[in-house]
N, C-alpha and C. Protein backbone atom coordinates (compact mmCIF):
# COMPACT_ATOMS: atom_id res chain seq x y z
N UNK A 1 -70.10 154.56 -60.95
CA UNK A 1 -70.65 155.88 -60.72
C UNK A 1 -70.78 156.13 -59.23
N UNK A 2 -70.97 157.31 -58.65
CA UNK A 2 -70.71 157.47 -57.70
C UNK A 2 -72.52 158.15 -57.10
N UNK A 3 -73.29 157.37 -56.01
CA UNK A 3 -74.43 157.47 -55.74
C UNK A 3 -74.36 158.19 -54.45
N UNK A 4 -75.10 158.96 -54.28
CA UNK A 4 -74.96 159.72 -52.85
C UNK A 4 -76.66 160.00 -52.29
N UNK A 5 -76.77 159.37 -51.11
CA UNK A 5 -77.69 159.59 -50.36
C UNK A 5 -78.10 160.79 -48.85
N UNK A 6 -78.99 161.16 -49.25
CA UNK A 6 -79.36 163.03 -48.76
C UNK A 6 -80.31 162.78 -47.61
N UNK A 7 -80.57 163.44 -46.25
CA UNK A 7 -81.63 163.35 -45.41
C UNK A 7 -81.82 162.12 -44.84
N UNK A 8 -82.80 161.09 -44.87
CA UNK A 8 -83.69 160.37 -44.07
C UNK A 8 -83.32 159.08 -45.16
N UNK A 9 -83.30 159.55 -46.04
CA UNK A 9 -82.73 157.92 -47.11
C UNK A 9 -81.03 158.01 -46.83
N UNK A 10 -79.88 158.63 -46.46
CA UNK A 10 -78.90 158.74 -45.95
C UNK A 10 -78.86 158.01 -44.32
N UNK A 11 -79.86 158.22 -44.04
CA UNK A 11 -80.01 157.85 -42.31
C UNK A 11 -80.32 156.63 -42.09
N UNK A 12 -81.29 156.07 -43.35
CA UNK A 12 -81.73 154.50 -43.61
C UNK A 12 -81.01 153.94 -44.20
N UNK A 13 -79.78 154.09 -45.15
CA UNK A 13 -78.43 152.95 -45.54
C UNK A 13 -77.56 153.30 -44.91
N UNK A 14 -77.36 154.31 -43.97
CA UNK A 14 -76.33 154.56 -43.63
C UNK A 14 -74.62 155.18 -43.84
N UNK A 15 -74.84 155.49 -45.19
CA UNK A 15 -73.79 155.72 -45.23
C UNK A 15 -74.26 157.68 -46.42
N UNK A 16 -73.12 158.41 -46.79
CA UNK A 16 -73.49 159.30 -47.85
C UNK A 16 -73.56 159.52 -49.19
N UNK A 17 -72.86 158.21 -49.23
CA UNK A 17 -72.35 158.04 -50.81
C UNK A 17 -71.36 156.68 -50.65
N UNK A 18 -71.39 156.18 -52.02
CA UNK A 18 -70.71 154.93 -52.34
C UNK A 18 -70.79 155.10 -54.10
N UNK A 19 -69.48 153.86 -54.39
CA UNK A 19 -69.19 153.98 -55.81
C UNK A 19 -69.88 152.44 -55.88
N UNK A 20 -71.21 152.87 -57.39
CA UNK A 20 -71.33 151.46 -57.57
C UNK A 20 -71.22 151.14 -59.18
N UNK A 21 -70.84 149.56 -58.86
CA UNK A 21 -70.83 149.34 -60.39
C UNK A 21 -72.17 148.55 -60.65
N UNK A 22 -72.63 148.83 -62.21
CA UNK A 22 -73.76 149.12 -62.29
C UNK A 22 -73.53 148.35 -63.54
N UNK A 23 -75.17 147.31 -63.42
CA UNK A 23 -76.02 146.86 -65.95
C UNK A 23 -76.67 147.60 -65.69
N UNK A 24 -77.35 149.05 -64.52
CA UNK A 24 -78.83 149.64 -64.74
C UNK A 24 -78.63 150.00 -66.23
N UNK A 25 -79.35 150.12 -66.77
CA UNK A 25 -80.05 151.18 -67.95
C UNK A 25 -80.37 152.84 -67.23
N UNK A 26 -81.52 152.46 -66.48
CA UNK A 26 -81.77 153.56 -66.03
C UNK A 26 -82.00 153.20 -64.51
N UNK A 27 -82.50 154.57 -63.72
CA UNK A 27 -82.44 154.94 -62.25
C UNK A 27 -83.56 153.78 -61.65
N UNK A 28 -84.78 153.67 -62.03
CA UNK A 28 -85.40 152.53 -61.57
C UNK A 28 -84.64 151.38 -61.27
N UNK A 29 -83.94 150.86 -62.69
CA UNK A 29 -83.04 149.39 -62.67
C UNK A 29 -81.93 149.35 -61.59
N UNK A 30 -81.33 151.09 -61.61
CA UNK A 30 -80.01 150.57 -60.63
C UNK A 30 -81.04 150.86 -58.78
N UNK A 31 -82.09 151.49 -59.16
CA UNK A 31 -82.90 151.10 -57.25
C UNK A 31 -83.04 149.78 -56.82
N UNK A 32 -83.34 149.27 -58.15
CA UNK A 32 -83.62 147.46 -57.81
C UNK A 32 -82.92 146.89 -57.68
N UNK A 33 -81.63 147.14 -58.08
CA UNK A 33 -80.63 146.50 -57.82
C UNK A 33 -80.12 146.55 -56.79
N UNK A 34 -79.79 148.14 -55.75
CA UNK A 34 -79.63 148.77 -54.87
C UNK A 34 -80.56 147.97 -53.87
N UNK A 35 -82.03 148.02 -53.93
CA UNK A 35 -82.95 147.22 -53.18
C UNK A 35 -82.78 145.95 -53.02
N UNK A 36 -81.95 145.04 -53.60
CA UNK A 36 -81.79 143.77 -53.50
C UNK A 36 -80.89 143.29 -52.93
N UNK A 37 -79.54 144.37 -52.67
CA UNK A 37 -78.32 143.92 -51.76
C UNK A 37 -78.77 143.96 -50.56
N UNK A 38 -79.64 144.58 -49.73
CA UNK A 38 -79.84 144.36 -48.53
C UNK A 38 -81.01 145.26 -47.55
N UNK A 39 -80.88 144.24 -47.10
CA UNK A 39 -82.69 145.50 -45.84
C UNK A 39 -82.78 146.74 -45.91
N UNK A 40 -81.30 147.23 -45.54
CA UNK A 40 -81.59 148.59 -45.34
C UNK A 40 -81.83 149.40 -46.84
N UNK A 41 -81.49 148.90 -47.83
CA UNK A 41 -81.47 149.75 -48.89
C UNK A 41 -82.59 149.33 -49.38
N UNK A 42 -83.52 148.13 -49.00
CA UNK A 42 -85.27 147.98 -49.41
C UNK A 42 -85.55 148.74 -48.76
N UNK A 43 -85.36 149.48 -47.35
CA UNK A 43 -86.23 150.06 -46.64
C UNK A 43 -86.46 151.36 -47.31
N UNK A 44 -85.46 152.36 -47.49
CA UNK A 44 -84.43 153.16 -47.87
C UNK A 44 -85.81 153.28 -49.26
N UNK A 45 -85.76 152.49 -50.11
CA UNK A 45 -86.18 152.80 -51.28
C UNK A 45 -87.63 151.82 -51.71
N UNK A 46 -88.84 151.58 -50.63
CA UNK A 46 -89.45 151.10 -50.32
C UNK A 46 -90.88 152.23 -51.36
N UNK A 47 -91.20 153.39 -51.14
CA UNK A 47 -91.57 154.19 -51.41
C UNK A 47 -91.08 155.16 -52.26
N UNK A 48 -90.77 154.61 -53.76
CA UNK A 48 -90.21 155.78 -54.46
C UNK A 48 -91.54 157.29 -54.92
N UNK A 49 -92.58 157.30 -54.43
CA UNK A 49 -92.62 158.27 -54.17
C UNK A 49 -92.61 159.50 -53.13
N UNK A 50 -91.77 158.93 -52.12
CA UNK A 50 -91.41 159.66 -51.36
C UNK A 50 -89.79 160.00 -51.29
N UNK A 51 -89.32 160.08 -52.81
CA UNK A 51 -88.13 160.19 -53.27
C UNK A 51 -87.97 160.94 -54.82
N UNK A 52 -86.88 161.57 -54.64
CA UNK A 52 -86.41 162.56 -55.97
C UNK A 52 -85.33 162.08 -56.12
N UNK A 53 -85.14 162.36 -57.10
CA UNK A 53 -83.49 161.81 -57.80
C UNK A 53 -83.28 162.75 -58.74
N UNK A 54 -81.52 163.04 -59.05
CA UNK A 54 -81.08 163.85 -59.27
C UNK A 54 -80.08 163.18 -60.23
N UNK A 55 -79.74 163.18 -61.65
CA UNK A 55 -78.78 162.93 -62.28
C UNK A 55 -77.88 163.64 -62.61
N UNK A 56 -76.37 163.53 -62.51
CA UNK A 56 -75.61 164.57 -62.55
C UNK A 56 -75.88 166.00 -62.60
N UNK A 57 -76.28 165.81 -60.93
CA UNK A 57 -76.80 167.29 -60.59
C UNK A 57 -78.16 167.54 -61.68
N UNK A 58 -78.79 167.13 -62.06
CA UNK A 58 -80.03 167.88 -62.57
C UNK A 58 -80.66 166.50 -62.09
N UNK A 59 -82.16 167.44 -61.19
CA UNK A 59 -83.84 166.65 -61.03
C UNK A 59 -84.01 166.59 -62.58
N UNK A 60 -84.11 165.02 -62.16
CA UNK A 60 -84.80 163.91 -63.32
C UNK A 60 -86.10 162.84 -62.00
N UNK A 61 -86.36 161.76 -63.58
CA UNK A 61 -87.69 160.95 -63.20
C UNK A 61 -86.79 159.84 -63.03
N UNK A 62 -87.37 158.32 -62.42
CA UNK A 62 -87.11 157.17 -61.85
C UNK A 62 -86.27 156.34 -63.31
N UNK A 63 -87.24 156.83 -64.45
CA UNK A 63 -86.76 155.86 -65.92
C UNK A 63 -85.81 156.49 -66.79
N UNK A 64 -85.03 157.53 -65.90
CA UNK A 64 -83.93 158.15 -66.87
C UNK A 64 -82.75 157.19 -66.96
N UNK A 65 -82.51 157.51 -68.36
CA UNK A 65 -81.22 156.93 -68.88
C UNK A 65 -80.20 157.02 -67.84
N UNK A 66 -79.14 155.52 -67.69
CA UNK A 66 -77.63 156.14 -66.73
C UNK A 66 -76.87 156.36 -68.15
N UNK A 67 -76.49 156.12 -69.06
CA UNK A 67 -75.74 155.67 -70.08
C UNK A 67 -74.65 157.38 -69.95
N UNK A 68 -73.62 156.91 -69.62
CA UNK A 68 -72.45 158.04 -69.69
C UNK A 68 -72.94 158.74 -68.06
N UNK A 69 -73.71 158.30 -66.87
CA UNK A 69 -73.73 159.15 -65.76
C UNK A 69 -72.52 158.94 -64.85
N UNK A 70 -71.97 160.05 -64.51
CA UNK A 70 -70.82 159.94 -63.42
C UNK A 70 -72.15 159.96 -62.11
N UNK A 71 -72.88 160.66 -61.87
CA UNK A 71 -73.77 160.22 -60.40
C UNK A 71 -75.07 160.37 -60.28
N UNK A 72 -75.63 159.72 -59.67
CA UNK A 72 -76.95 159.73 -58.96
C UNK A 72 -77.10 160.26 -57.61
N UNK A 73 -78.36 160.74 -57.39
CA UNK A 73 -78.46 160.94 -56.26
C UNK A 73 -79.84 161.12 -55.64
N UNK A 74 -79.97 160.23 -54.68
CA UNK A 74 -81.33 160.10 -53.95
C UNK A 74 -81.58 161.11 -52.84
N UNK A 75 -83.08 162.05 -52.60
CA UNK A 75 -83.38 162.58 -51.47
C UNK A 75 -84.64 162.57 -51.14
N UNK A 76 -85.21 163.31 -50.23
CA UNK A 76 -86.74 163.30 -49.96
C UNK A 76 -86.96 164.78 -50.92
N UNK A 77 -88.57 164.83 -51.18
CA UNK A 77 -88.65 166.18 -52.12
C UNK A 77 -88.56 167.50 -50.96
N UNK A 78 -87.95 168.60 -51.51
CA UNK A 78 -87.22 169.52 -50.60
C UNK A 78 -88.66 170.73 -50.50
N UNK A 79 -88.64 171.43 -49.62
CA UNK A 79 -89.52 172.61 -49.73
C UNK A 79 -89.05 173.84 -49.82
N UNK A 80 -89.49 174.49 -50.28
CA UNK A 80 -88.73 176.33 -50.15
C UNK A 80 -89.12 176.85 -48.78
N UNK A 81 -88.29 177.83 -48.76
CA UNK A 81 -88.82 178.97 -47.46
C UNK A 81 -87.62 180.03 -47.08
């Protein structure tokens, strides 16, 4: 699946997106997993509440199902104006 990182969690792994292969179940399992390859992606995802996630394009919660997701996607929560 293909994960793409938005803002200030983009700025902390460095990169915008990457294809990963994934056992998550759901979005929690594949963070931990994500959090375990390396510093920057503990840092990155240190504070999941200072993070939204987005499953194929629709805001979802941390324990949503991946089962059939083409992407994820991590950002900080956005404001209107």
């Amino acid at each position: 699946m293909d994960v793409l990182y938005f803002a200030w969690v983009r700025e902390r792994i460095g990169i915008p997106k990457e294809k990963v292969e994934t056992e998550a179940k759901t979005v929690a399992e594949l963070v931990e997993e994500l959090k375990a390859r390396e510093e920057r992606y503990a840092v990155a995802f240190s504070d999941l509440s200072a993070l939204r996630v987005a499953v194929d394009q629709e805001l979802t919660e941390f324990d949503a199902s991946l089962d059939g997701v083409r992407e994820v996607a991590f950002f900080p929560p956005m404001t209107g104006g």
